[in-house]
Protein backbone atom coordinates (compact mmCIF):
# COMPACT_ATOMS: atom_id res chain seq x y z
CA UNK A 1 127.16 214.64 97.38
CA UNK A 2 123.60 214.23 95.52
CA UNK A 3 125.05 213.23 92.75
CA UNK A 4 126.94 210.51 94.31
CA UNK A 5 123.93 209.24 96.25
CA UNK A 6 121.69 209.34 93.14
CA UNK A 7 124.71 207.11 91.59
CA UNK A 8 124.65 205.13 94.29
CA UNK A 9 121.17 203.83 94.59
CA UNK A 10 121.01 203.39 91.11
CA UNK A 11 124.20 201.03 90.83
CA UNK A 12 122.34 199.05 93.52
CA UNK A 13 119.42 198.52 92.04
CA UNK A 14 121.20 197.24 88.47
CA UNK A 15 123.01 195.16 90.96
CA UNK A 16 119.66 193.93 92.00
CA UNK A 17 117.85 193.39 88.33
CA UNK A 18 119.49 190.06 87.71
CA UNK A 19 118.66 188.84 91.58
CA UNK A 20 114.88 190.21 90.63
CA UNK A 21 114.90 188.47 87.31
CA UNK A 22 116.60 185.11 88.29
CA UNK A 23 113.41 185.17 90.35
CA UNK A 24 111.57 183.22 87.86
CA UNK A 25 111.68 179.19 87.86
CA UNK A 26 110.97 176.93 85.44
CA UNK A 27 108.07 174.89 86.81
CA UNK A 28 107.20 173.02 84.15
CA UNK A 29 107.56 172.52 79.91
CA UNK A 30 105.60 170.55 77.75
CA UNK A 31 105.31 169.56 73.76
CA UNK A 32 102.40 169.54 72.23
CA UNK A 33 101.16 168.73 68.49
CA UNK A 34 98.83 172.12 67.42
CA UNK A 35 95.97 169.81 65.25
CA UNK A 36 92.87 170.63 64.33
CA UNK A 37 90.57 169.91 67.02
CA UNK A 38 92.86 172.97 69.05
CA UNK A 39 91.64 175.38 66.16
CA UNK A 40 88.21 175.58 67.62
CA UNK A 41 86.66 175.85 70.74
CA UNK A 42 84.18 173.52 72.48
CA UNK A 43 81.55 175.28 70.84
CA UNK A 44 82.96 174.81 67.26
CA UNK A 45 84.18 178.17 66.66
CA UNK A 46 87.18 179.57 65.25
CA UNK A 47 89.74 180.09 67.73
CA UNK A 48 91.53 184.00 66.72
CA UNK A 49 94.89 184.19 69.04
CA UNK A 50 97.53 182.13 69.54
CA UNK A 51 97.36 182.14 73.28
CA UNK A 52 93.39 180.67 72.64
CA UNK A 53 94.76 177.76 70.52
CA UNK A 54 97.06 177.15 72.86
CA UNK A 55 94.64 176.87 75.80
CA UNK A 56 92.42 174.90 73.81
CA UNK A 57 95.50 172.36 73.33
CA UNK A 58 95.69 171.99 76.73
CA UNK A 59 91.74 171.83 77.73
CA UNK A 60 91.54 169.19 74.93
CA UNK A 61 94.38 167.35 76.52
CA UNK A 62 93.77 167.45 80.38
CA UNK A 63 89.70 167.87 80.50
CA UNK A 64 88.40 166.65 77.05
CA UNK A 65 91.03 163.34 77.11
CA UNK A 66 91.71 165.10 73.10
CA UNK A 67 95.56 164.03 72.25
CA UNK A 68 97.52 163.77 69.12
CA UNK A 69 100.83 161.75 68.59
CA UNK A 70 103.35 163.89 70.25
CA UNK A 71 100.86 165.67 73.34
CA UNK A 72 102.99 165.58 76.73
CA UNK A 73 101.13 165.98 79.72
CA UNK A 74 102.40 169.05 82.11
CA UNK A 75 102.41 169.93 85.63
CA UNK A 76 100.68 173.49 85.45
CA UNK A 77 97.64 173.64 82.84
CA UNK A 78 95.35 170.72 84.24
CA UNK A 79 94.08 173.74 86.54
CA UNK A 80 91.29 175.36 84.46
CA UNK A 81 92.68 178.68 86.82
CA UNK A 82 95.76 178.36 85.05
CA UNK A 83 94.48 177.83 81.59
CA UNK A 84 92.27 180.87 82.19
CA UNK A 85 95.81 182.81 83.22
CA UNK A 86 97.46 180.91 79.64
CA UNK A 87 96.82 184.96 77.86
CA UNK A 88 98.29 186.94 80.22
CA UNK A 89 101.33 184.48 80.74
CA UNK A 90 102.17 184.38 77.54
CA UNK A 91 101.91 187.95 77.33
CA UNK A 92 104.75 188.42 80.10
CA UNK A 93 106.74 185.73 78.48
CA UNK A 94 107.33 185.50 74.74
CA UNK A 95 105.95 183.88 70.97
CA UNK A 96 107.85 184.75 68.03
CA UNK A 97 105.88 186.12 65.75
CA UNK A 98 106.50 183.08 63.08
CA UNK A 99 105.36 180.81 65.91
CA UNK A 100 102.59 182.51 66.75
CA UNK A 101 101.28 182.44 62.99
CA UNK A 102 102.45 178.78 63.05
CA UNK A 103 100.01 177.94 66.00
CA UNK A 104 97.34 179.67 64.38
CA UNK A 105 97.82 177.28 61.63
CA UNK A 106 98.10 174.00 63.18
CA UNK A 107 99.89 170.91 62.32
CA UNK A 108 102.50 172.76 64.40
CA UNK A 109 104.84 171.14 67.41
CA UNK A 110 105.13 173.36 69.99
CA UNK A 111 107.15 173.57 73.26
CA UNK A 112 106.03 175.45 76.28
CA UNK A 113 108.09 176.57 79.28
CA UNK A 114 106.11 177.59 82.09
CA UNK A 115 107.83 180.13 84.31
CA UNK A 116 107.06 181.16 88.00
CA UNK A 117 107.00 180.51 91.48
CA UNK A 118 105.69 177.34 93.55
CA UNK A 119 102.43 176.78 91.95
CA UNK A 120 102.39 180.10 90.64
CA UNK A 121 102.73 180.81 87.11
CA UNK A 122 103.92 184.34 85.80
CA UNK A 123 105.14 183.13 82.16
CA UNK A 124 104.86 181.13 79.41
CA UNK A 125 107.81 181.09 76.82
CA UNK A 126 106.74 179.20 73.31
CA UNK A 127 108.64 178.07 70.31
CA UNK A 128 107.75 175.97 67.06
CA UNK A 129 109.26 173.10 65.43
CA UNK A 130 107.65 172.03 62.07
């Protein structure tokens, strides 16, 4: 009878992964041209992680009016919040490891899909296109 119960619980909560994972929305994407300028912070140093470069992109574009051919604006990163969240999104979402070398090389086209809930961000997914 244990057994069963144990079995039981368990097959509901697989039954309730994809209902817990579907949980996510796409609130916004973007593409975005990696130059130079996103290489370095405001200060002229070295940026040293992907997710940096990439919040750089997006301070350059939505506070420091710093574009290249190809920038999109987006819905999410205009909030300095949310560009101080960029790490740990990206961190619950996913860069292939090419892409992430990529970005830390510039001259890179990246698109972003932002993942979460209302105005709530809980992911970032980001791929490469040279």
């Amino acid at each position: 009878m244990r057994l069963m119960k144990v079995l039981a619980i368990a097959t509901a909560a697989l039954a309730a992964a994809p209902v817990a994972l579907s949980a996510q929305d796409l609130i916004g994407s973007y593409v975005a041209y990696i130059g130079q300028q996103d290489l370095y912070n405001s200060k002229g140093a070295r940026l040293s992680a992907p997710w940096q470069v990439l919040r750089q992109d997006r301070a350059n574009y939505h506070r420091f009016g710093i574009s290249q051919p190809g920038d999109e604006w987006d819905p999410f990163f205009g909030v300095i919040d949310n560009r101080a969240a960029m790490e740990r999104m990206i961190m619950n979402g996913y860069i292939n490891p090419q892409a992430a070398r990529d970005v830390m090389n510039g001259g890179a086209m990246v698109t972003v899909e932002i993942y979460g809930r209302g105005n709530t961000g809980t992911s970032v997914n980001v791929d490469v296109y040279r």
